[in-house]
Protein backbone atom coordinates (compact mmCIF):
# COMPACT_ATOMS: atom_id res chain seq x y z
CA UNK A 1 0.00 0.00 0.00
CA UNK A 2 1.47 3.70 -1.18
CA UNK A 3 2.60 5.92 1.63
CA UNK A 4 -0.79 8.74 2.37
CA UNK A 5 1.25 11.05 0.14
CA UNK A 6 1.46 8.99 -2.47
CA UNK A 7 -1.92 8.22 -2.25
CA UNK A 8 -3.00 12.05 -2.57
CA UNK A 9 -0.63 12.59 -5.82
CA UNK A 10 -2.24 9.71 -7.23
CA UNK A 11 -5.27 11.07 -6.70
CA UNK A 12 -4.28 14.80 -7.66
CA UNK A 13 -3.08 13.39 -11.11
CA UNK A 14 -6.53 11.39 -11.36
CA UNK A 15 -4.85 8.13 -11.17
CA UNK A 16 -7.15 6.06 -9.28
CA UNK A 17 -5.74 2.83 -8.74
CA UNK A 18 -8.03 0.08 -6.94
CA UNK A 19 -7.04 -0.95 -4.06
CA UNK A 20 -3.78 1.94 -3.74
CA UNK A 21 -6.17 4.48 -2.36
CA UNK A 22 -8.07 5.24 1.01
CA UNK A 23 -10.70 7.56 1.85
CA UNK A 24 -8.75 10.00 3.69
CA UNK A 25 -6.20 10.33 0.64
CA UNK A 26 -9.03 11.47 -1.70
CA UNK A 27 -10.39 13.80 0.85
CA UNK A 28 -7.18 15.56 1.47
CA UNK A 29 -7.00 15.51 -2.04
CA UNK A 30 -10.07 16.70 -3.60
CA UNK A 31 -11.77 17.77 0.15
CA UNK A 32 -14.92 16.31 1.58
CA UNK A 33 -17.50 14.02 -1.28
CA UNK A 34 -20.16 17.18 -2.04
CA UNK A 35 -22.39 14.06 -2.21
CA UNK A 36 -21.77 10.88 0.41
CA UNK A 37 -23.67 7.96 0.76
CA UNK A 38 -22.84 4.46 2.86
CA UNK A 39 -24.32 1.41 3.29
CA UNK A 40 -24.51 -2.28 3.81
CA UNK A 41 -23.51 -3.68 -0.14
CA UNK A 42 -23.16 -6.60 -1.65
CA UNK A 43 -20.15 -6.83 -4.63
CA UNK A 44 -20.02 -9.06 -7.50
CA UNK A 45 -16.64 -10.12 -7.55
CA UNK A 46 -15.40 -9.94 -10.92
CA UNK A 47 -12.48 -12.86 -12.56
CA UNK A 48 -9.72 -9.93 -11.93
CA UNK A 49 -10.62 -9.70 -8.20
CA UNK A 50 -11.93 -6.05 -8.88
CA UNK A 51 -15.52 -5.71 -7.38
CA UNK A 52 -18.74 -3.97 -8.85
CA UNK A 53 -21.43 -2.94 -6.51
CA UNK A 54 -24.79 -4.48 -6.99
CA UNK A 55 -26.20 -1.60 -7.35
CA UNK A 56 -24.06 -0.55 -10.16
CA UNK A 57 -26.18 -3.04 -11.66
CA UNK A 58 -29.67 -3.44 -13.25
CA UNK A 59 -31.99 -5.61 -10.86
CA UNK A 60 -31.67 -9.26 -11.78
CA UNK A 61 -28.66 -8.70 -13.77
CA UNK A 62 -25.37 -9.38 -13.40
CA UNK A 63 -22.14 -7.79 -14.68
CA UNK A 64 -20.18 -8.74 -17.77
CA UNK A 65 -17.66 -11.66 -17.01
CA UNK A 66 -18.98 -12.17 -13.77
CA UNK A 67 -19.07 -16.17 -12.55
CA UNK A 68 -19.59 -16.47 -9.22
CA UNK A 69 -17.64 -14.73 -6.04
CA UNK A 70 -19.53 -12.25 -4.05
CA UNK A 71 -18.28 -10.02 -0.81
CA UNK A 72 -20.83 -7.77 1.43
CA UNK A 73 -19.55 -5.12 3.90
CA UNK A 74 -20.22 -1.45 4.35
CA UNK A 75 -19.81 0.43 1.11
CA UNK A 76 -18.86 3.80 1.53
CA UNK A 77 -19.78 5.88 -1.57
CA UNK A 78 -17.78 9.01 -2.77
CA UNK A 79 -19.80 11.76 -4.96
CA UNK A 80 -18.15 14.06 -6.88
CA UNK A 81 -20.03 15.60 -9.89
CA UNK A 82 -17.25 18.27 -10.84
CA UNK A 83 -15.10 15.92 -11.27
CA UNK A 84 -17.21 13.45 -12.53
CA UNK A 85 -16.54 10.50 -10.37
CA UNK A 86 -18.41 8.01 -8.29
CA UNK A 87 -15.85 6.26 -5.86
CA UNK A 88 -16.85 3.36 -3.88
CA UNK A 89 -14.50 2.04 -0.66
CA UNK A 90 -14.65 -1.11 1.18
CA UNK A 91 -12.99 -1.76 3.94
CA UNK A 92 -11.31 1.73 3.87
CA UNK A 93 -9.97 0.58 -0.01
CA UNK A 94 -11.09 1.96 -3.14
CA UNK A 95 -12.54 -0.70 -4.95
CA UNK A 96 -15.09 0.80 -7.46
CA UNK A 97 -14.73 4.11 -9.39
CA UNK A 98 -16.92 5.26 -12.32
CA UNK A 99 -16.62 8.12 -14.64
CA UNK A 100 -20.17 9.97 -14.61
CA UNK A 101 -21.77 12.88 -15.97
CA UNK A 102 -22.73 15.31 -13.08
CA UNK A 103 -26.56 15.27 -14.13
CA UNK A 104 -25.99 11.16 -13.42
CA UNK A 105 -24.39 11.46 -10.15
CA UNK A 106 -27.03 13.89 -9.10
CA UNK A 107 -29.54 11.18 -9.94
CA UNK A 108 -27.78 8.46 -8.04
CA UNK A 109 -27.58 11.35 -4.94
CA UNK A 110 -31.04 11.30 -5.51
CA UNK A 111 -31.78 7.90 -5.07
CA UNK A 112 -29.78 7.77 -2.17
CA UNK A 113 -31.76 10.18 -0.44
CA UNK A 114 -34.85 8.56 -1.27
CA UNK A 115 -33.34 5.03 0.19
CA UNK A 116 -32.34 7.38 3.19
CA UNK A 117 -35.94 8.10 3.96
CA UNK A 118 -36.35 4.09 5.08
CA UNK A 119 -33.49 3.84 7.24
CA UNK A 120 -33.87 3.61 10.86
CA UNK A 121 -31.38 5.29 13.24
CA UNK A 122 -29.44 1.72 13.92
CA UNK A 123 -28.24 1.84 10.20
CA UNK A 124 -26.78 5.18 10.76
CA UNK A 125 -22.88 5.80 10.19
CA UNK A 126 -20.70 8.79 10.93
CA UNK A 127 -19.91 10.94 7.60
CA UNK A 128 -16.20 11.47 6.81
């Protein structure tokens, strides 16, 4: 695992390399997620070991490739529309980015904060 600072110029120079980054890197990096989001996930674990977040994934569908090997633990979701990225963390690890329009993270935010509206205070987490 990179040293924290080489975590942050990795993320300064937009390299994003699974499993190489933590959540404080990118937020001494690019500063607090305008749009945050965590939760219990499940993750189809992909041939390559890299994970996709079920819900990165149309209901009853699975992802490209995939065979078999699932994980679950508390996804921690990373917003950030200016820059266009969606970054998910397990376990403290980046293991999921996406590339996304801002008007599409803004959706997903939205969704979020619909699914929000159903959870009781014991699935509560701190923010970053």
């Amino acid at each position: 695992m990179p040293t924290l600072e080489q975590q942050e110029q990795l993320v300064q120079a937009n390299n994003l390399v699974l499993d190489q980054i933590t959540t404080r890197a990118v937020v001494n990096a690019w500063g607090k997620p305008p749009l945050y989001h965590s939760e219990f996930s499940h993750f189809f674990v992909m041939p390559d070991f890299s994970v996709v977040p079920r819900s990165r994934v149309a209901t009853g569908e699975a992802p490209r490739g995939w065979k078999a090997g699932v994980h679950a633990g508390e996804g921690v979701y990373f917003a950030y529309p200016d820059r266009g990225w969606l970054l998910v963390f397990l376990d403290d690890r980046l293991v999921y980015k996406e590339e996304l329009k801002a008007e599409e993270v803004h959706a997903l935010a939205k969704s979020w904060a619909y699914e929000d509206r159903f959870k009781t205070r014991l699935d509560e987490v701190s923010r970053p």
